[in-house]
Protein backbone atom coordinates (compact mmCIF):
# COMPACT_ATOMS: atom_id res chain seq x y z
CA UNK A 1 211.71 36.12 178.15
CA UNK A 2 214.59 38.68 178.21
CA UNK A 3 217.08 36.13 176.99
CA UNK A 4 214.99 35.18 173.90
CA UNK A 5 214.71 39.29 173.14
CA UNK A 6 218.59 39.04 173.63
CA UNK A 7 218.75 36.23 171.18
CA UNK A 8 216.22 37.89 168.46
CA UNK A 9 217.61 40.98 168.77
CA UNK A 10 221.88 39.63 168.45
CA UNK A 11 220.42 37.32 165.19
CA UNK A 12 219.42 40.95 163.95
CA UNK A 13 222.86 41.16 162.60
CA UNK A 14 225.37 38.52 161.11
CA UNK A 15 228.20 36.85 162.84
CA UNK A 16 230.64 38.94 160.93
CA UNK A 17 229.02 42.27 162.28
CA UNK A 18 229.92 41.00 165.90
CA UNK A 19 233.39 39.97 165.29
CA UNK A 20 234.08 43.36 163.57
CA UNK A 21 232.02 44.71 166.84
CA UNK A 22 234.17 43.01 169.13
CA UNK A 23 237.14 44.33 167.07
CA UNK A 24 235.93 47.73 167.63
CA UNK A 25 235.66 46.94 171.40
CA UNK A 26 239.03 46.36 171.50
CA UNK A 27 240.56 48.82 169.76
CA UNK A 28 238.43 51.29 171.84
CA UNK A 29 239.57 49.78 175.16
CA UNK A 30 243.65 50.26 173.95
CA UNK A 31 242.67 54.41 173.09
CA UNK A 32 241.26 54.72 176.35
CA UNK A 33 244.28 53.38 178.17
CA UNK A 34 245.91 55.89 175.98
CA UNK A 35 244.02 58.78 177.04
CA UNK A 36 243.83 57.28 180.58
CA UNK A 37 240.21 57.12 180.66
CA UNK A 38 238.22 53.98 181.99
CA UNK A 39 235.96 52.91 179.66
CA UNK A 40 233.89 51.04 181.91
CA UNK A 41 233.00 53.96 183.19
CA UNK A 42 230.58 56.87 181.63
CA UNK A 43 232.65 59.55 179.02
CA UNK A 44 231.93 62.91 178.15
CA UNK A 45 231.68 65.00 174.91
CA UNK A 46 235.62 66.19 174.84
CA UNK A 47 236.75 62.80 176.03
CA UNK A 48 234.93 60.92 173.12
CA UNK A 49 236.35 63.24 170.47
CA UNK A 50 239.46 62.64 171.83
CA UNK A 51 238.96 58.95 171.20
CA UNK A 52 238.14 59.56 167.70
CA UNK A 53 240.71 61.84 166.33
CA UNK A 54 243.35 59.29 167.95
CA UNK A 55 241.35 56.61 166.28
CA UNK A 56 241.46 58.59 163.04
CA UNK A 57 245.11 58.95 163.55
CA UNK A 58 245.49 54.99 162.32
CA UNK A 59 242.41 54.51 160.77
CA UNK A 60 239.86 55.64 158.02
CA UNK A 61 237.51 58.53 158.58
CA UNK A 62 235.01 56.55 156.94
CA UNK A 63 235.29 53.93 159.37
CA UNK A 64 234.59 55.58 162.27
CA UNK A 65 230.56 55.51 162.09
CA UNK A 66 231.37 51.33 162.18
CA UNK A 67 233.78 51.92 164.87
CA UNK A 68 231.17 54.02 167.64
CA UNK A 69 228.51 51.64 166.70
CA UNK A 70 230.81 49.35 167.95
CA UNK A 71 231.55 51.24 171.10
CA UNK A 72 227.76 51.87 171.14
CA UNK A 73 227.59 47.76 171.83
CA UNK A 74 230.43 47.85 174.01
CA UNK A 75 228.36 50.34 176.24
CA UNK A 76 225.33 48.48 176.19
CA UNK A 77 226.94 45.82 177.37
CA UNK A 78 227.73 47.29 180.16
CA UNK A 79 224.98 49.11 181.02
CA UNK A 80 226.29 52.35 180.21
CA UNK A 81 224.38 55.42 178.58
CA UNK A 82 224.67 56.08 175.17
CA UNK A 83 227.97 57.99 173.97
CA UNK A 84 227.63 62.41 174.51
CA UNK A 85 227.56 63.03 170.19
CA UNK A 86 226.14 66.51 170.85
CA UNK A 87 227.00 70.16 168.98
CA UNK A 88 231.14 69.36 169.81
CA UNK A 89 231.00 65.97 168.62
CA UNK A 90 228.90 67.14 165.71
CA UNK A 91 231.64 70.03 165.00
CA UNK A 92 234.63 67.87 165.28
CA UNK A 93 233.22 64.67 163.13
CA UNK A 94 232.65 67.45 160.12
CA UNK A 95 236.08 68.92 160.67
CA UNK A 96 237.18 65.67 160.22
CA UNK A 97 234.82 65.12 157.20
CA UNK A 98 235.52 68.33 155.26
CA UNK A 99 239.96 67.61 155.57
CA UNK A 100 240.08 64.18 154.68
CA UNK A 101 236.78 63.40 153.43
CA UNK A 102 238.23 63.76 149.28
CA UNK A 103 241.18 61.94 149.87
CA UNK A 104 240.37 59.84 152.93
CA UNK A 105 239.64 56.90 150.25
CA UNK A 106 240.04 53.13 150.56
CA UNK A 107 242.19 51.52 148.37
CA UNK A 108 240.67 48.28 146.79
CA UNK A 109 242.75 45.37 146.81
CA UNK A 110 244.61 44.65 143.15
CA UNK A 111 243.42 42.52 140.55
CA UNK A 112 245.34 39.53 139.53
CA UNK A 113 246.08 39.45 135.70
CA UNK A 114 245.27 36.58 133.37
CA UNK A 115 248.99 36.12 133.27
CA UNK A 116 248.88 35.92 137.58
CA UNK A 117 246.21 33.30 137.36
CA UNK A 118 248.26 30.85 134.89
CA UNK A 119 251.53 31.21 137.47
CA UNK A 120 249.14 30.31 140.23
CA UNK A 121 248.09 27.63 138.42
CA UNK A 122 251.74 26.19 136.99
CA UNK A 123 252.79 26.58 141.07
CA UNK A 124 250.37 24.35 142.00
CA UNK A 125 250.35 20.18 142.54
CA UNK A 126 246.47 19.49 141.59
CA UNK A 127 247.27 15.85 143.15
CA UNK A 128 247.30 17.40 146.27
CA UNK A 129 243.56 17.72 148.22
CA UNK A 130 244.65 21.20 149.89
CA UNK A 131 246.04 22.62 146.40
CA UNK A 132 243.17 21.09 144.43
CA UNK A 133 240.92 22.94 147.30
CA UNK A 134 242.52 26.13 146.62
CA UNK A 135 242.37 26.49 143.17
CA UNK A 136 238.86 25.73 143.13
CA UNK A 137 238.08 28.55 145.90
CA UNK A 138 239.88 30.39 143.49
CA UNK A 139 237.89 29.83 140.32
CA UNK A 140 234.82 30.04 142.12
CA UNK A 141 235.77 33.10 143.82
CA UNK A 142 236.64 34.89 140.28
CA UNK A 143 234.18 33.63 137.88
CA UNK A 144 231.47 33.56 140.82
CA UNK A 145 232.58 37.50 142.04
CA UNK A 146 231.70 36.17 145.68
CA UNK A 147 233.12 38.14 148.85
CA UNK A 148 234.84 35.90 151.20
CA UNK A 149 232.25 35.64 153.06
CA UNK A 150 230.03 34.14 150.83
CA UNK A 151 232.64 31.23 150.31
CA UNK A 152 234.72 30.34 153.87
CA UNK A 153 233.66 28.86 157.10
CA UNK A 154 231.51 26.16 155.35
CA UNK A 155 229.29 29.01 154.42
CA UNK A 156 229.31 27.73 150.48
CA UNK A 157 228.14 23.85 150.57
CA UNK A 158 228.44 21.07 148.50
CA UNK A 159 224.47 21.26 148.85
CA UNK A 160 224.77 24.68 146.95
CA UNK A 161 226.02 23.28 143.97
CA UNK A 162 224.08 21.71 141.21
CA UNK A 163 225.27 20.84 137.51
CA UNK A 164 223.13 21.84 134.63
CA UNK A 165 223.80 21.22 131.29
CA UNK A 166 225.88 24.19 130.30
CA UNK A 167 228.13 24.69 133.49
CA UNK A 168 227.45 25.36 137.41
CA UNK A 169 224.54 26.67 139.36
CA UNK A 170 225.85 28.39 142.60
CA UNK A 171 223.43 28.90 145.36
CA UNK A 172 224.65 31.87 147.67
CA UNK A 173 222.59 31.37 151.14
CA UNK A 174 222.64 35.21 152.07
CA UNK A 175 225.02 38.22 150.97
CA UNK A 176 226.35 41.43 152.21
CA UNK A 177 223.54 42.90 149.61
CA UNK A 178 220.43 40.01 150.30
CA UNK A 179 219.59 38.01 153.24
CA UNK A 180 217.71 35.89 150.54
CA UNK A 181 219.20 32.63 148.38
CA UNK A 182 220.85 34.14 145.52
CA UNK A 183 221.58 31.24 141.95
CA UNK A 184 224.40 32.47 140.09
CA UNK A 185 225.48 30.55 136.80
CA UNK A 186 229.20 29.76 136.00
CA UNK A 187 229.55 28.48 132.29
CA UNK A 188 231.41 25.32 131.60
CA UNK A 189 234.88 26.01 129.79
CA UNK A 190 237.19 23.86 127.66
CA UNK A 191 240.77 25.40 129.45
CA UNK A 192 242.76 25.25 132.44
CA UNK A 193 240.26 27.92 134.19
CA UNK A 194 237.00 25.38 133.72
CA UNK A 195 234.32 25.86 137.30
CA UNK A 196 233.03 22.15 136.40
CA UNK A 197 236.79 20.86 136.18
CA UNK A 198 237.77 22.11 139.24
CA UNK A 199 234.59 20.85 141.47
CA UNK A 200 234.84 17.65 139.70
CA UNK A 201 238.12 17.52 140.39
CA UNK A 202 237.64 18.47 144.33
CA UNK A 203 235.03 15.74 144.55
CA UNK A 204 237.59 13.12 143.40
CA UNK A 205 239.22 13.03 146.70
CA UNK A 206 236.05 12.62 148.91
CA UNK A 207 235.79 8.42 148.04
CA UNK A 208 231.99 8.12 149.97
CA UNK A 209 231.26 11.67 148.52
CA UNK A 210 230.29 14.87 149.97
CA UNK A 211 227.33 15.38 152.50
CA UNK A 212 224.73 18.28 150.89
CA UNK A 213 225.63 20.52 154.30
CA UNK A 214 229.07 19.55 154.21
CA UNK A 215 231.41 22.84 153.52
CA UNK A 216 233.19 23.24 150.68
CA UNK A 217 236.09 25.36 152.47
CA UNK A 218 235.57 25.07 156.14
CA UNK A 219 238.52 27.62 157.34
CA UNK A 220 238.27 30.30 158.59
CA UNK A 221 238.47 33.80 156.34
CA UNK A 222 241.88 34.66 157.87
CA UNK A 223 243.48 31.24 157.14
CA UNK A 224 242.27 32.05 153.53
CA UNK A 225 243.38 35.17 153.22
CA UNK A 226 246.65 33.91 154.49
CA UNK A 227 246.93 31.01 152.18
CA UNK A 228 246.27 33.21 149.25
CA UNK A 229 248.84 35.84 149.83
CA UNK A 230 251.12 32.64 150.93
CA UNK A 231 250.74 31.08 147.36
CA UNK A 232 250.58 34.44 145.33
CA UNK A 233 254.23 34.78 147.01
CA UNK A 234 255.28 31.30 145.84
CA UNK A 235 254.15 32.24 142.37
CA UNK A 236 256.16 34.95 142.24
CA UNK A 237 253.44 37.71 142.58
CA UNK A 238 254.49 40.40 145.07
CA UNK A 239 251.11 42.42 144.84
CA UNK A 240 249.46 42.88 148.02
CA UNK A 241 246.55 40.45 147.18
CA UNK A 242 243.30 40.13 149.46
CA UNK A 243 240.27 37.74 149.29
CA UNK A 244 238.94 40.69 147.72
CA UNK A 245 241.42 40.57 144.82
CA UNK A 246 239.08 37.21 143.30
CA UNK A 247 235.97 39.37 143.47
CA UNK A 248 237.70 42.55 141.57
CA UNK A 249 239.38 40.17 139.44
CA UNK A 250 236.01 38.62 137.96
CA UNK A 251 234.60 42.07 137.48
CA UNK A 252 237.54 43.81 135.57
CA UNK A 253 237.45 40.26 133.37
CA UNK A 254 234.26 40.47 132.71
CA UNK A 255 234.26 44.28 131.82
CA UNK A 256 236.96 43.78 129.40
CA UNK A 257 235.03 40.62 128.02
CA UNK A 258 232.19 43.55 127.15
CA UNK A 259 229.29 42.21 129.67
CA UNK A 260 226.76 44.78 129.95
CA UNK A 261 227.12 46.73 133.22
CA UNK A 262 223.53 45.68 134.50
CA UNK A 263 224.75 41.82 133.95
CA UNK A 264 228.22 42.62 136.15
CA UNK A 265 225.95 44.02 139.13
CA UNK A 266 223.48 41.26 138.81
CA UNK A 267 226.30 38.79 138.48
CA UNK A 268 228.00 40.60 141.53
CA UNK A 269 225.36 41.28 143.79
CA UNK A 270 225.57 44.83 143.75
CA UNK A 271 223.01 47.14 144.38
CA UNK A 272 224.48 50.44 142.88
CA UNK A 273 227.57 51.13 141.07
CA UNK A 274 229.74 51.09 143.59
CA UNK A 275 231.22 48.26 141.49
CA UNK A 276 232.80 50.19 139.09
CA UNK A 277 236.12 51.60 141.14
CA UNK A 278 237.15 47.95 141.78
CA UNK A 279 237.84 47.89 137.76
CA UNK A 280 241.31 48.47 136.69
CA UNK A 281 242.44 48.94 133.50
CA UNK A 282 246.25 48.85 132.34
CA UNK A 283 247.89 51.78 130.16
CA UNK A 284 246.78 49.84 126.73
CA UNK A 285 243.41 49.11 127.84
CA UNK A 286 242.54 52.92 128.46
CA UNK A 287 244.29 54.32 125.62
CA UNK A 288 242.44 52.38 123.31
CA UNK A 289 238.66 53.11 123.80
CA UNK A 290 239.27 57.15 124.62
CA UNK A 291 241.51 57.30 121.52
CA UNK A 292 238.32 55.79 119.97
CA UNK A 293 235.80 58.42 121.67
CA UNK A 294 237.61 61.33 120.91
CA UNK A 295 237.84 60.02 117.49
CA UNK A 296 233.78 60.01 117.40
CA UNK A 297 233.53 63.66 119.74
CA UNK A 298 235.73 65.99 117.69
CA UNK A 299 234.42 68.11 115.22
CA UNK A 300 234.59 68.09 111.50
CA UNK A 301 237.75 70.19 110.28
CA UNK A 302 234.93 71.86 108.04
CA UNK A 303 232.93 72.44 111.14
């Protein structure tokens, strides 16, 4: 009976939660060597703000709830009480809170340009199964906005793709945002950038054809992350490009197509509008629609 609680309660969270966990783990056991304390043994108050300031020293303050819940399973683990967050702790994690808290921001991944997308494209040999599997990650991955999560380890299957008449239907098993089946629609195109193309395409080098719960891209997240920055390099884009770059991409294309804001979060799976700092806009692009407000705001010389 215990080990079917243990299994209930671990498929409480997703498989990416405990690999982040055990990342946490980790990272906690290397501070304590630091600070010469044994984690396998029980800490107190001053020792545990210890850990986090030297944690904060590398990392985000807004990472560090993530990080003790983290610890929190390390402890449990090992059968050890839960950490001492009492009026110290408290004091500390607001210090830390109210001196890096306004600038203590992440900094989303950049956007590739339309112009980025074509060199990926012209650097690529589509007669190629890896290449062709790549670019069609990558159109998925913009016009789709999905997190990398949604789309490696065989998490996105052939199963999860039907054709309509009009383009794609994309069935997303669960998200960061819904543990529910999400159907997204991708529109068929008549360029280089076409969702139905590049499946079709894909499918042309599987001769006895995919199996429903056959992955599409059965790597791992790192190994795409990798490949991505790998051919971003070879197509002469030195930006610091993430798996994350596809989903801003999509967003800050469709924004500048003029999609409605609710259609963008729908689209995206987004729950609030969060969504809107992963948009970035180049010097032309801003000038133009404030020139165009302040046009509209200023009062009448007669005024």
């Amino acid at each position: 009976m215990e080990r079917l609680v243990a299994i209930v309660r671990r498929a409480s969270k997703k498989k990416g939660t405990y690999s982040t966990y055990d990342s946490y783990a980790r990272t906690y056991e290397k501070l304590c060597a630091v600070l010469r304390i044994d984690p396998a043994k029980d800490i107190t108050e001053f020792e545990l703000c210890a850990v986090c300031l030297l944690f904060c020293h590398s990392h985000s303050v807004n990472s560090l709830t993530g990080f003790l819940s983290g610890v929190e399973q390390y402890r449990r683990s090992a059968a050890l009480p839960p950490l001492p967050r009492f009026e110290a702790y408290k004091e500390m994690r607001a210090g830390l809170t109210n001196v890096f808290g306004r600038i203590d921001k992440v900094t989303p991944a950049p956007t590739l340009s339309l112009g980025d997308l074509v060199r990926i494209r012209l650097s690529l040999d589509l007669r190629r199964k890896d290449e062709a599997l790549f670019w069609c990650m990558l159109v998925l991955g913009v016009q789709g906005l999905l997190r990398a999560g949604e789309m490696v380890a065989g998490r996105l299957r052939w199963g999860d793709i039907e054709f309509v008449s009009d383009g794609l239907q994309l069935t997303i098993p669960f998200s960061k945002s819904n543990p529910h089946p999400v159907d997204l629609f991708l529109v068929r195109r008549n360029d280089w950038f076409c969702p139905c193309w590049a499946i079709e395409h894909l499918r042309s080098f599987l001769v006895a054809g995919p199996s429903p719960s056959q992955g599409i891209y059965t790597k791992s997240y790192s190994t795409f992350n990798s490949e991505l920055k790998r051919r971003c390099k070879r197509a002469g884009i030195t930006k610091a490009v993430t798996s994350h770059s596809l989903r801003r991409t999509g967003a800050t294309m469709l924004f500048d197509a003029g999609v409605p804001e609710a259609a963008i979060m729908t689209h995206g799976r987004w729950v609030s509008t969060t969504w809107r700092r992963y948009l970035e806009f180049g010097e032309a692009q801003q000038r133009r629609p404030t020139a165009t407000c302040l046009l509209y705001t200023s009062p009448s010389p007669r005024d």
